[in-house]
Structure formats: structure tokens, C-alpha cells
C-alpha atoms as a PDB file:
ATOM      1  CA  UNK A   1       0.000   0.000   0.000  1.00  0.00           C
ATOM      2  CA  UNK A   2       1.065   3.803  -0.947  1.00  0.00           C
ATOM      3  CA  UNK A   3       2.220   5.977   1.880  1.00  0.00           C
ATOM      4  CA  UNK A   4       0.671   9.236   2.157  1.00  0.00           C
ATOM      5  CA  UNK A   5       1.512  12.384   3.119  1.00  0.00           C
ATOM      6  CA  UNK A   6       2.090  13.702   7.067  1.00  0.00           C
ATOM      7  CA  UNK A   7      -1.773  14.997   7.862  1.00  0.00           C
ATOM      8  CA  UNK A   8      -2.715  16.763  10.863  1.00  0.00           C
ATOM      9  CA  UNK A   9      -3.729  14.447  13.715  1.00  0.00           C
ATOM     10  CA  UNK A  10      -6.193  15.052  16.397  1.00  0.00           C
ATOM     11  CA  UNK A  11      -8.762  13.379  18.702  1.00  0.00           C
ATOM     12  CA  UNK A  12      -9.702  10.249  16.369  1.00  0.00           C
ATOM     13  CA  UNK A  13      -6.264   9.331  15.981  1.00  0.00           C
ATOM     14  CA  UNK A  14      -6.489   8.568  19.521  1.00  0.00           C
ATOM     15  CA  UNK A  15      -6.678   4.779  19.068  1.00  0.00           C
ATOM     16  CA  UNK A  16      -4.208   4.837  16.672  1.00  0.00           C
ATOM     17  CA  UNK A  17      -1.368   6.983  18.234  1.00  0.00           C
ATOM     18  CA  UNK A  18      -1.821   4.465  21.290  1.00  0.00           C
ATOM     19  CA  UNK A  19      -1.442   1.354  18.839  1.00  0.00           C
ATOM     20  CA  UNK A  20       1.651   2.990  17.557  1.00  0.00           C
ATOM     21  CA  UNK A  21       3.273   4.400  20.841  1.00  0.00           C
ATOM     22  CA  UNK A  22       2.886   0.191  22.034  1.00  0.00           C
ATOM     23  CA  UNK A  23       4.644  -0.962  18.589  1.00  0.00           C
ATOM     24  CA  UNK A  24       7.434   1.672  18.433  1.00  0.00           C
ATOM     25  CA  UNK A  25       8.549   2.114  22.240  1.00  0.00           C
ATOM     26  CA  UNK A  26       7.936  -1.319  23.717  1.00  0.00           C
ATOM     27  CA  UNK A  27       8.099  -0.900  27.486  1.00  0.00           C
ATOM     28  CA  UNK A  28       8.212   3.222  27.643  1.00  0.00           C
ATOM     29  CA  UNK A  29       4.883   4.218  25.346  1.00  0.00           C
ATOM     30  CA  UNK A  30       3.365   6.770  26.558  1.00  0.00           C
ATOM     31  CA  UNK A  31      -0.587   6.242  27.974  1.00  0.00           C
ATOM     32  CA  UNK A  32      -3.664   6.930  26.659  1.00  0.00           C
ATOM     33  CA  UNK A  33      -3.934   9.646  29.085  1.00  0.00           C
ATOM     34  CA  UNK A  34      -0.383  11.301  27.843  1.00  0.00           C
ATOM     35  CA  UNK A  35      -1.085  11.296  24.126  1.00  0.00           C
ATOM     36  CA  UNK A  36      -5.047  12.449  24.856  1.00  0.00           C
ATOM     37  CA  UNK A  37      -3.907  15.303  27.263  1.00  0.00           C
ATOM     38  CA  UNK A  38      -1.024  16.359  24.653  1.00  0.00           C
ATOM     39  CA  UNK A  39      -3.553  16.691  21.635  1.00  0.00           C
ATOM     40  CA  UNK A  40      -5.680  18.734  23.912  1.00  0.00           C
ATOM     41  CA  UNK A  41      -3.402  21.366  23.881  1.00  0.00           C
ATOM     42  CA  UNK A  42      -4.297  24.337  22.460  1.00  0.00           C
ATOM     43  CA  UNK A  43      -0.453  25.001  20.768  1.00  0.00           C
ATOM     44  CA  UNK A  44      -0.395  21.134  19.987  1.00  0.00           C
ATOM     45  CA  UNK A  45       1.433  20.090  16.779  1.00  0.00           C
ATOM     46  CA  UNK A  46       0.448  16.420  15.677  1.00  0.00           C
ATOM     47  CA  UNK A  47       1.431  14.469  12.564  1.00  0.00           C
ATOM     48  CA  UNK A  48       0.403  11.046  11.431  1.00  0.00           C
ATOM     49  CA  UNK A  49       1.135   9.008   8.516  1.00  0.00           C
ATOM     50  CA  UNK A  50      -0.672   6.153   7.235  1.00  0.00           C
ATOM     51  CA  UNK A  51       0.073   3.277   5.057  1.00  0.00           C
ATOM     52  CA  UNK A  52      -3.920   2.627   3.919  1.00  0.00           C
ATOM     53  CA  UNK A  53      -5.558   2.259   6.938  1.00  0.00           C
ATOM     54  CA  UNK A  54      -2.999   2.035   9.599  1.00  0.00           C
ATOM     55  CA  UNK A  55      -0.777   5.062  11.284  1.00  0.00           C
ATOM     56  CA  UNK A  56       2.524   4.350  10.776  1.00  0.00           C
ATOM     57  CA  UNK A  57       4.227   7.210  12.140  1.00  0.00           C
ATOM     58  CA  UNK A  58       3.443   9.662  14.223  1.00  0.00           C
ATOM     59  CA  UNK A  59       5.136  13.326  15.296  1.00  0.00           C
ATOM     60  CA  UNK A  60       4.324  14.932  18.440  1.00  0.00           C
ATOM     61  CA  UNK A  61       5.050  18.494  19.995  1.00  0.00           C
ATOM     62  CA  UNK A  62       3.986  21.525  20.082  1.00  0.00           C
ATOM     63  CA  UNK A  63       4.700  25.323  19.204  1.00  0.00           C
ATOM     64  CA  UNK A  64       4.425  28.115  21.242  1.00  0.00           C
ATOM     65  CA  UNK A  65       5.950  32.060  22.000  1.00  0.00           C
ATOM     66  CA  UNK A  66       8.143  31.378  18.750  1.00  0.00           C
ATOM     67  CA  UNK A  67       9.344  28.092  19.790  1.00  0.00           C
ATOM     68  CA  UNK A  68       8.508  24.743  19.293  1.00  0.00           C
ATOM     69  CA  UNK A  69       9.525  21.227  20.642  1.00  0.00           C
ATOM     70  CA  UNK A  70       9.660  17.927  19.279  1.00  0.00           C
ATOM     71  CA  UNK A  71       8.449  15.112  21.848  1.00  0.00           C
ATOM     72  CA  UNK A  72       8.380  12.520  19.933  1.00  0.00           C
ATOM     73  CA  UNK A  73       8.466  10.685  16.503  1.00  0.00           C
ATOM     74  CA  UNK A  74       6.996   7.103  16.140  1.00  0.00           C
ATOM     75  CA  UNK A  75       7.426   4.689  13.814  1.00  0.00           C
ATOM     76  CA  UNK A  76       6.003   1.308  13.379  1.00  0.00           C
ATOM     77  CA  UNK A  77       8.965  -0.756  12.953  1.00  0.00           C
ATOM     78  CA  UNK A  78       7.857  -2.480   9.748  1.00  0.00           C
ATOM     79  CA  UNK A  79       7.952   1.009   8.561  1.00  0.00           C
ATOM     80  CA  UNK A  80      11.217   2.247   9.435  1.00  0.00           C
ATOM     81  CA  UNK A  81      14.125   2.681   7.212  1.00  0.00           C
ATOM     82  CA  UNK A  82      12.119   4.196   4.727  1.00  0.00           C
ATOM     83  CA  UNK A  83      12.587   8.166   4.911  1.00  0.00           C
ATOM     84  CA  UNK A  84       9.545   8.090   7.442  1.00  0.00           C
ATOM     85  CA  UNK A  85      10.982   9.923   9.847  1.00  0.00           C
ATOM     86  CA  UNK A  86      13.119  12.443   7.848  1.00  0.00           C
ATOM     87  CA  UNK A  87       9.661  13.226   6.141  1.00  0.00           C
ATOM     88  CA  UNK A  88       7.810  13.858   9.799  1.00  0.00           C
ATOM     89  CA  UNK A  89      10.802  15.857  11.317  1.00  0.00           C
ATOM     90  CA  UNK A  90      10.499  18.070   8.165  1.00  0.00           C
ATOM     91  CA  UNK A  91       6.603  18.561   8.461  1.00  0.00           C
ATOM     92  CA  UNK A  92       6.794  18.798  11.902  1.00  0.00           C
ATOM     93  CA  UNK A  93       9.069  21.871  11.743  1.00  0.00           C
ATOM     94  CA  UNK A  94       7.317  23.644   8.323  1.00  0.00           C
ATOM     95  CA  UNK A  95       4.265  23.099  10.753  1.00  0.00           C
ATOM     96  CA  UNK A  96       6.005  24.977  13.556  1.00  0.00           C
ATOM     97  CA  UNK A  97       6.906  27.584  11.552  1.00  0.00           C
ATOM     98  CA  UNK A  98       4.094  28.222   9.759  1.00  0.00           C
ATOM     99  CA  UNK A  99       2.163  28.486  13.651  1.00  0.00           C
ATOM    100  CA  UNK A 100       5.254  31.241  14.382  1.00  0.00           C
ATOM    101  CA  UNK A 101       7.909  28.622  15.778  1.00  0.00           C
ATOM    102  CA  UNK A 102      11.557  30.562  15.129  1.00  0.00           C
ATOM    103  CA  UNK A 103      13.280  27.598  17.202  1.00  0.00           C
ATOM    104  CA  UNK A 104      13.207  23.636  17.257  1.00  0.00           C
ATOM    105  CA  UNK A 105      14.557  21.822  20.161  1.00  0.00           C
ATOM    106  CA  UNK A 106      14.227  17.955  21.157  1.00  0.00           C
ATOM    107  CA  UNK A 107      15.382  15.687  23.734  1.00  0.00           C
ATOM    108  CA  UNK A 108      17.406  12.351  22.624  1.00  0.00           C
ATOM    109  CA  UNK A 109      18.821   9.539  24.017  1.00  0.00           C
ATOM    110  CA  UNK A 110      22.684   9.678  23.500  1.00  0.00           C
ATOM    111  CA  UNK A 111      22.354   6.001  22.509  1.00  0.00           C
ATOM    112  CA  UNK A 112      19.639   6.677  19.744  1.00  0.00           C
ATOM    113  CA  UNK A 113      22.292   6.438  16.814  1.00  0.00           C
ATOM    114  CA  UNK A 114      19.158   6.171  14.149  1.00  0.00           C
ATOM    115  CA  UNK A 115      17.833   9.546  15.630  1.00  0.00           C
ATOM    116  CA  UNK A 116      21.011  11.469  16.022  1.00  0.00           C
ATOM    117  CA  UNK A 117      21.671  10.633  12.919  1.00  0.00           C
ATOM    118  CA  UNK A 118      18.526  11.876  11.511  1.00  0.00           C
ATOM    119  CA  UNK A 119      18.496  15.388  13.325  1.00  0.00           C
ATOM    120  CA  UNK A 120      22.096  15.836  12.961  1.00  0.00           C
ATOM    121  CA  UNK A 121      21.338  15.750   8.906  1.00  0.00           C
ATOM    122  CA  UNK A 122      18.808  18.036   9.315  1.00  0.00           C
ATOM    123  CA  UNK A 123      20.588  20.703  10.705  1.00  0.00           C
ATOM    124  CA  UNK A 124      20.301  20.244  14.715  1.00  0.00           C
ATOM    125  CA  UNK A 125      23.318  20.582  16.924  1.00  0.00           C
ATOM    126  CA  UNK A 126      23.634  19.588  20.900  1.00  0.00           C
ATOM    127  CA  UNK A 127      23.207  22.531  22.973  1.00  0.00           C
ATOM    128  CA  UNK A 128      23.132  20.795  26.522  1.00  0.00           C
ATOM    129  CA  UNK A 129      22.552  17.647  28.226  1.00  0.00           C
ATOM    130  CA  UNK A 130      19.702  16.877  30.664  1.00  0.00           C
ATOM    131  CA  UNK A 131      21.393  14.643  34.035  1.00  0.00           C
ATOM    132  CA  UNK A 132      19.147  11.505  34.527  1.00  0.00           C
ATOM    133  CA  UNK A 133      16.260  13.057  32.103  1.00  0.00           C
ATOM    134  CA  UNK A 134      14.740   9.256  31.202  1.00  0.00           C
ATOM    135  CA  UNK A 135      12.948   6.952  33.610  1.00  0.00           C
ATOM    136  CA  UNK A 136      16.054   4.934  33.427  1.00  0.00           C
ATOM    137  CA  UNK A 137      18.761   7.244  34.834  1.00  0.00           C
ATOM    138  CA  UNK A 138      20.285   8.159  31.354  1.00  0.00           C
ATOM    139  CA  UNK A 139      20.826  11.029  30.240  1.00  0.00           C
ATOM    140  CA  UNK A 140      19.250  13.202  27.271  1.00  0.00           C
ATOM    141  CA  UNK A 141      20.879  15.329  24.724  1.00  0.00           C
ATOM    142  CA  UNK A 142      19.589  18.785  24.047  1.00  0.00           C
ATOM    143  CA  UNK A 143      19.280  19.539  20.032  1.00  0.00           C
ATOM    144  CA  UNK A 144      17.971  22.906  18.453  1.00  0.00           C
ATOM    145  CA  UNK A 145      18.247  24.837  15.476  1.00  0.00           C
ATOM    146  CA  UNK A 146      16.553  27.764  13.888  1.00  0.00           C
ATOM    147  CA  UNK A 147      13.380  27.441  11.576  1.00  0.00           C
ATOM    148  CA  UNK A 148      13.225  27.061   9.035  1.00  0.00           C
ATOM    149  CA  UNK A 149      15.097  24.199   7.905  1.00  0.00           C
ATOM    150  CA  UNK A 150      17.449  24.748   5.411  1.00  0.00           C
ATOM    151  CA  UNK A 151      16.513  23.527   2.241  1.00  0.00           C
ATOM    152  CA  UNK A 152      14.573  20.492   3.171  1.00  0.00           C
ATOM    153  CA  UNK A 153      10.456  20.063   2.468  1.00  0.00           C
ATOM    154  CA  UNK A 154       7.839  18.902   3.777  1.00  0.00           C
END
């Protein structure tokens, strides 16, 4: 099946974002009540793509006082290695933007290689570290970078 486009999620992706969150981050996916409270924000910014029916990725921040944050990118891992979440990170931040974001940051796991990677190529650079930021004790590393991207699109 043809993957679409990042759309705008909102309340009926509920399920769905759930589903996904349980197949991407086995062991730390958020709850129902996290990813229901977070599209309830009024400055949320929420991506999904689907693959017919079925989310396969997901993007999740939001954008606020010219500044926006990236919690978190999901994707179904039968779907990954497939530009799916260079394609998100790049619609999540033309999405910022375009709601008056100047800034991107994100929190990653220093042992996230795949997602280092990914920001890295996109133009974000470490700016700090966060002591004992995950659940686990490890650290996180602090990215940002201006908005727009540099020559990427959505």
C-alpha cells in the first residue's frame, strides 16, 4: 500500500497513536492519558502518517511564543528505514513555523544512533545535556536549530 503524506492528527487518531506508541517504544509508550492530554493542547502540533488504513508514524510536539519542541516521533517498525521519519521531522518543523515557531529543540537519548543521525542531517546541533532526564537514569541530549530548515520540504 502507498504511503501518504504527514496529515494533521487530532482526537480520532487517539486509538491509533496508542497502537503505535505500544509498537514503536515497547516498554516506555506513553498512555492513553499522555497522548489524549497532549492533543488537547491548544499550541499542539500532531502528525500522522498512514500506510492505507494504519498510522505508521506519528510526530508529536507543540509550538508556542516562537518556539517549538519535538516530543516525539513514532514509527512502526515495519515502517522504518524508509525516509519516514526524515519526512515527519520536516513537516513537523514547516508546521512549527508556519504556527510562528523561530526555534526547534528535542530531547534524545545519546544512545539513539538512528535519531542522532537523523536530526544531525537536518541541521540540529547539541546545545546541553539533561542529568538523569529518562525513567532509566540516562541522560538526554539537548538539540535545536533555527526554523526554518534549510533547504529540506515537507
Amino acid at each position: 500500500m502507498a504511503v501518504r503524506a504527514a496529515r494533521p492528527a487530532g482526537p480520532r487518531d487517539l486509538p491509533a497513536l496508542v497502537a503505535l506508541e505500544a509498537r514503536a517504544f515497547p516498554g516506555e509508550a506513553w498512555s492513553e492519558a499522555q497522548v489524549r492530554d497532549l492533543l488537547a493542547r491548544p499550541d499542539v502540533v500532531a502528525l500522522v502518517v498512514e500506510d492505507g488504513q494504519a498510522v505508521v508514524a506519528a510526530a508529536l510536539g507543540w509550538a508556542a511564543g516562537g518556539v517549538s519542541e519535538l516530543l516525539r516521533i513514532a514509527v512502526d517498525p515495519a515502517s522504518r528505514r524508509r525516509g519516514q521519519g526524515g519526512r515527519l521531522l520536516s513537516a513537523f518543523a514547516a508546521a512549527c513555523h508556519a504556527a510562528g515557531a523561530e526555534e526547534l529543540w528535542l530531547e534524545v537519548r545519546p544512545d539513539n544512533h538512528a535519531a542522532l543521525a537523523l536530526y544531525r542531517a537536518r541541521g540540529l546541533s547539541m546545545t546541553g545535556r539533561r542529568p538523569r532526564y529518562y525513567a532509566d537514569g540516562a541522560d538526554a541530549l539537548l538539540l535545536g536549530c533555527p526554523l526554518p530548515l534549510a533547504g529540506l520540504s515537507a
